[in-house]
PDB file of N, CA and C in Angstrom:
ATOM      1  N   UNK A   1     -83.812 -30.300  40.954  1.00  0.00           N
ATOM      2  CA  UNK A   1     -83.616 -29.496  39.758  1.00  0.00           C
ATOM      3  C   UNK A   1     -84.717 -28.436  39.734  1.00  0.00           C
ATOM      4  N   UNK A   2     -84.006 -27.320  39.716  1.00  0.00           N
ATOM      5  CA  UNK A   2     -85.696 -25.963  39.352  1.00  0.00           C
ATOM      6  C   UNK A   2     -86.090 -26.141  38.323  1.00  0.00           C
ATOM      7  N   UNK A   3     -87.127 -25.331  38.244  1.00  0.00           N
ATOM      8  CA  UNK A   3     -88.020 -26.057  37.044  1.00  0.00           C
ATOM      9  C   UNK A   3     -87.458 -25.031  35.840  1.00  0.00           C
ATOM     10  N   UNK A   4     -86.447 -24.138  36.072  1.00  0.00           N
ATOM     11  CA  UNK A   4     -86.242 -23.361  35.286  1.00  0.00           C
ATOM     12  C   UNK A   4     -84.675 -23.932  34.202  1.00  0.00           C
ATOM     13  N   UNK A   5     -84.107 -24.989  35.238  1.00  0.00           N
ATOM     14  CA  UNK A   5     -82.771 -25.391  34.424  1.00  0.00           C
ATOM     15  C   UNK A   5     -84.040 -27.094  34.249  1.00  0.00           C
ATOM     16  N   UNK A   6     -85.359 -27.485  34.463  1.00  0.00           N
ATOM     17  CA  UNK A   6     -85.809 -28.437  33.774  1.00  0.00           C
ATOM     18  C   UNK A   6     -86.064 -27.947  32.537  1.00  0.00           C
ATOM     19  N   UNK A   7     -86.450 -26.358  32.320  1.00  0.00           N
ATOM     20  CA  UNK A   7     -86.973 -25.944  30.961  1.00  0.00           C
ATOM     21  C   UNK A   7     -85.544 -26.030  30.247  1.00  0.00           C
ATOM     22  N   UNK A   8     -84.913 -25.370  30.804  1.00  0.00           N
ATOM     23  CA  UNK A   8     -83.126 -25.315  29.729  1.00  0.00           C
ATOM     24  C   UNK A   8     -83.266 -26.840  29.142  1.00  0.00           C
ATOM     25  N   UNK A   9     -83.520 -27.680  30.087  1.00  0.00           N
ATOM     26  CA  UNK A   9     -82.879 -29.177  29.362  1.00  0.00           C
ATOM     27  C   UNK A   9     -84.073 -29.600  28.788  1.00  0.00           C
ATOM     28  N   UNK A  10     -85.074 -29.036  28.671  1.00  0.00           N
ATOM     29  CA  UNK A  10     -86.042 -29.865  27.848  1.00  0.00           C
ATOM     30  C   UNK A  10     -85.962 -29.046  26.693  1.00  0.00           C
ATOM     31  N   UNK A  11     -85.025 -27.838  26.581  1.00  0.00           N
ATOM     32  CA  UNK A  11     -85.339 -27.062  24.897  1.00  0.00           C
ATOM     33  C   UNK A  11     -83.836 -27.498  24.145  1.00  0.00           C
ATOM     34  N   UNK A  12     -82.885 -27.945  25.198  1.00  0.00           N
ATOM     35  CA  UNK A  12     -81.705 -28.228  24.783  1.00  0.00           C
ATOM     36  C   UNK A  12     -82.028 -29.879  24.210  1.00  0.00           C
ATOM     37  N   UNK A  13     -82.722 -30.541  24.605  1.00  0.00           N
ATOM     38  CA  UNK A  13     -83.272 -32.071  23.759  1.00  0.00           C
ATOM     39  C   UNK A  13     -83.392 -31.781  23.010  1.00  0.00           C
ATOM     40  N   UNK A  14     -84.954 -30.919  22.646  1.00  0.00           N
ATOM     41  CA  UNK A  14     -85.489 -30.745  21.720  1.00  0.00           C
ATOM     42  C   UNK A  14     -84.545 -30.033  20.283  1.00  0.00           C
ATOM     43  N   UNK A  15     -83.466 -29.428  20.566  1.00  0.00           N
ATOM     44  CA  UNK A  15     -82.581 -28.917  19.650  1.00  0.00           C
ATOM     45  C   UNK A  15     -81.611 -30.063  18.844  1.00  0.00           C
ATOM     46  N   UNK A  16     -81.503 -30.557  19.728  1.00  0.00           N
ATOM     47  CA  UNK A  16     -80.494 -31.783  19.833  1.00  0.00           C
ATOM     48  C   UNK A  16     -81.338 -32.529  18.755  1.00  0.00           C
ATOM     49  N   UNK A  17     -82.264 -33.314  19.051  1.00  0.00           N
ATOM     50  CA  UNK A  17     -83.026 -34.448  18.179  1.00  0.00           C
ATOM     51  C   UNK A  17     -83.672 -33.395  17.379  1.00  0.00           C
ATOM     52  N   UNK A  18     -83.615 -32.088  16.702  1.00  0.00           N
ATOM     53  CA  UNK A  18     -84.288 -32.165  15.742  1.00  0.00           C
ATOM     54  C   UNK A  18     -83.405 -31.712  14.602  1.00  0.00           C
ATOM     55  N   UNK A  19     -83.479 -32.103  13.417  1.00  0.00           N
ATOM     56  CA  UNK A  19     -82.279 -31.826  12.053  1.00  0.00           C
ATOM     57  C   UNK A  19     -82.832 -30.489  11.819  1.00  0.00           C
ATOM     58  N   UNK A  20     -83.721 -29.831  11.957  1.00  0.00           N
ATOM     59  CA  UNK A  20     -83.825 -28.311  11.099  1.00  0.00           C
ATOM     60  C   UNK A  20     -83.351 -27.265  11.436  1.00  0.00           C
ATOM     61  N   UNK A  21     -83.516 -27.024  13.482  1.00  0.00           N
ATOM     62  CA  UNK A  21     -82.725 -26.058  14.022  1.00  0.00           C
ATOM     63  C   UNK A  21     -81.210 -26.523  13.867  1.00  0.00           C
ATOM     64  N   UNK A  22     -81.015 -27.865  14.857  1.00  0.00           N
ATOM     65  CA  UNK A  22     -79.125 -27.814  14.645  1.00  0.00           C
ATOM     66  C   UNK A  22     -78.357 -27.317  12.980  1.00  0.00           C
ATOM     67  N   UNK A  23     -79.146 -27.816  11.953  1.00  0.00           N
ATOM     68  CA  UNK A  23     -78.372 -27.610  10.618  1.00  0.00           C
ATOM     69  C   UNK A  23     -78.455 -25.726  10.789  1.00  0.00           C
ATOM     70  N   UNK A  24     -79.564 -24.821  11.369  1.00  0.00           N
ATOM     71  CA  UNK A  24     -79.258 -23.480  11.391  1.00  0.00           C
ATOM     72  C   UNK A  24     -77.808 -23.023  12.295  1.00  0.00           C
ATOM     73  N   UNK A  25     -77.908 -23.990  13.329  1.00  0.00           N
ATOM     74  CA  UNK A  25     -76.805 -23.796  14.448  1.00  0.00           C
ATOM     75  C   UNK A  25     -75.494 -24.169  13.640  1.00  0.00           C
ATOM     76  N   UNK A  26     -75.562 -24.858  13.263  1.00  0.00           N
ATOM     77  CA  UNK A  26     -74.044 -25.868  12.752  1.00  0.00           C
ATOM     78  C   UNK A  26     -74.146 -24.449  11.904  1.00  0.00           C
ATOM     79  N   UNK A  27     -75.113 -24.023  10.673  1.00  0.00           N
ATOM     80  CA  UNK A  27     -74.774 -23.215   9.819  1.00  0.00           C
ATOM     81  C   UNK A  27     -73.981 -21.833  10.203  1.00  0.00           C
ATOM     82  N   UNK A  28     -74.749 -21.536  11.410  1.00  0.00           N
ATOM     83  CA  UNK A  28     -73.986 -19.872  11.965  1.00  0.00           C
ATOM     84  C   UNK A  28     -73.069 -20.265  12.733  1.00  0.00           C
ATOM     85  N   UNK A  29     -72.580 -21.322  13.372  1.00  0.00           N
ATOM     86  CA  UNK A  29     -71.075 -21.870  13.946  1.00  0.00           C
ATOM     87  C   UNK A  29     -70.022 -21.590  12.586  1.00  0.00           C
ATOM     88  N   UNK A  30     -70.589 -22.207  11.291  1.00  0.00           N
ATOM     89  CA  UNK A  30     -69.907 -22.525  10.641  1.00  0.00           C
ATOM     90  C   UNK A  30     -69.490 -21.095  10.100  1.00  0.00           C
ATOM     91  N   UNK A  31     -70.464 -20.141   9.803  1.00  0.00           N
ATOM     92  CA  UNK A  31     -70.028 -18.691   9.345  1.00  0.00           C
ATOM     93  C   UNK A  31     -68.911 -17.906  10.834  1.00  0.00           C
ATOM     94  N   UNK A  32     -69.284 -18.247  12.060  1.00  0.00           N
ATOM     95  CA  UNK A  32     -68.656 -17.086  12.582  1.00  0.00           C
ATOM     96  C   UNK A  32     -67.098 -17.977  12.832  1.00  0.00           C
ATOM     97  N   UNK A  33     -66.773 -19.225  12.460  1.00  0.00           N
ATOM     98  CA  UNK A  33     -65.175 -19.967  12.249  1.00  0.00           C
ATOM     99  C   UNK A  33     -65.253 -19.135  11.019  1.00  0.00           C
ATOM    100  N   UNK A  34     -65.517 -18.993  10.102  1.00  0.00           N
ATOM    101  CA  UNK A  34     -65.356 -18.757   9.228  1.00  0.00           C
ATOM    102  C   UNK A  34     -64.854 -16.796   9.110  1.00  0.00           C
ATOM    103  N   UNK A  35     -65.474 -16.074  10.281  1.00  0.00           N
ATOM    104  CA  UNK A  35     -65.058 -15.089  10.394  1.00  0.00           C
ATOM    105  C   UNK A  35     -66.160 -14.543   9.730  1.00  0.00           C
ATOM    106  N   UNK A  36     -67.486 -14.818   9.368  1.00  0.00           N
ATOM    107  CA  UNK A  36     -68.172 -13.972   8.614  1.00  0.00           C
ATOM    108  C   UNK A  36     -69.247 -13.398   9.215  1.00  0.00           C
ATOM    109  N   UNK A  37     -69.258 -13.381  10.793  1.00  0.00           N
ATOM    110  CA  UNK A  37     -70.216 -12.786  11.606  1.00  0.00           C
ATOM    111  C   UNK A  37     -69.731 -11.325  11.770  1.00  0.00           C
ATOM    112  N   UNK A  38     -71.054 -10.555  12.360  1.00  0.00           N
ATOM    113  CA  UNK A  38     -70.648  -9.753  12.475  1.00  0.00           C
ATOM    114  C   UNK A  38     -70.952  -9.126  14.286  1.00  0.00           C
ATOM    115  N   UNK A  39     -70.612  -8.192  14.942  1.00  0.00           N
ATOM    116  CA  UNK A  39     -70.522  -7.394  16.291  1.00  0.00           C
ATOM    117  C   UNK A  39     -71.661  -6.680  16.447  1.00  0.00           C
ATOM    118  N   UNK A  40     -72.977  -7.182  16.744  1.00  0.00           N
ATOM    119  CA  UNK A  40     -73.890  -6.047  17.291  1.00  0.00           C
ATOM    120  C   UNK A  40     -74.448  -6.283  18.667  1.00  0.00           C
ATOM    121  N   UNK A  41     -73.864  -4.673  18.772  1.00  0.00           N
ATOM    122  CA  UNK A  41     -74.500  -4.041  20.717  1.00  0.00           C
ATOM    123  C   UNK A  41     -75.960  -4.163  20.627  1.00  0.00           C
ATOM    124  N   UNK A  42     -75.822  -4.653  21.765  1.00  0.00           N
ATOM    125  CA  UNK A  42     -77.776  -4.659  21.950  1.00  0.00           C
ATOM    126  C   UNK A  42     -77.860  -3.696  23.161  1.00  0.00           C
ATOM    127  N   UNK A  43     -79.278  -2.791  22.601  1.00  0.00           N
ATOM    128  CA  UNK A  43     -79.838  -1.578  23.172  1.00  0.00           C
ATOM    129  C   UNK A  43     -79.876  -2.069  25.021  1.00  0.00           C
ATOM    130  N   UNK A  44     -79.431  -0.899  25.532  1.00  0.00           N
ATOM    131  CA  UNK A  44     -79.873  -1.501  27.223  1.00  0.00           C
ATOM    132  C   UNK A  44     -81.305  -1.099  26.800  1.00  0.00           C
ATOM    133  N   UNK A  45     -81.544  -2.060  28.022  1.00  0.00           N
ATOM    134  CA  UNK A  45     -83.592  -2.372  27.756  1.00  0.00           C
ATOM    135  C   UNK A  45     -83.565  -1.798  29.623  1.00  0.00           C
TER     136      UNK A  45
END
Protein backbone atom coordinates (compact mmCIF):
# COMPACT_ATOMS: atom_id res chain seq x y z
CA UNK A 1 0.00 0.00 0.00
CA UNK A 2 1.64 3.70 -0.77
CA UNK A 3 1.74 5.67 1.85
CA UNK A 4 -0.42 8.02 0.03
CA UNK A 5 -3.76 5.64 -0.30
CA UNK A 6 -2.37 4.73 3.72
CA UNK A 7 -3.15 8.54 4.30
CA UNK A 8 -6.69 8.27 2.28
CA UNK A 9 -7.58 5.38 4.73
CA UNK A 10 -6.40 6.78 7.80
CA UNK A 11 -8.59 10.23 7.16
CA UNK A 12 -11.43 8.07 5.81
CA UNK A 13 -11.45 6.20 9.65
CA UNK A 14 -11.08 9.09 11.18
CA UNK A 15 -14.38 10.52 9.40
CA UNK A 16 -16.10 7.45 9.87
CA UNK A 17 -15.71 7.17 13.87
CA UNK A 18 -16.19 10.66 14.44
CA UNK A 19 -20.11 12.11 14.95
CA UNK A 20 -19.23 15.88 14.17
CA UNK A 21 -17.77 15.71 10.61
CA UNK A 22 -20.15 12.72 9.26
CA UNK A 23 -23.41 14.69 10.77
CA UNK A 24 -21.76 17.81 8.32
CA UNK A 25 -21.49 15.08 5.50
CA UNK A 26 -24.88 13.36 6.04
CA UNK A 27 -26.04 17.20 6.33
CA UNK A 28 -24.75 18.39 2.68
CA UNK A 29 -25.74 14.75 1.19
CA UNK A 30 -28.91 15.54 2.61
CA UNK A 31 -29.26 19.22 0.96
CA UNK A 32 -27.85 18.28 -2.51
CA UNK A 33 -30.93 14.96 -2.59
CA UNK A 34 -32.72 17.53 -1.68
CA UNK A 35 -31.71 19.66 -4.74
CA UNK A 36 -30.54 22.58 -2.69
CA UNK A 37 -26.88 22.68 -3.77
CA UNK A 38 -25.62 24.73 -5.85
CA UNK A 39 -22.83 24.53 -9.36
CA UNK A 40 -19.56 26.27 -8.74
CA UNK A 41 -16.55 26.27 -11.40
CA UNK A 42 -13.41 26.34 -9.72
CA UNK A 43 -10.73 28.84 -11.06
CA UNK A 44 -7.93 26.80 -13.17
CA UNK A 45 -4.98 27.20 -10.72
Amino acid sequence: MSKRDFDANEETMYLLNNPEPMARIRRGDGQITAGKAKRHDLPNV
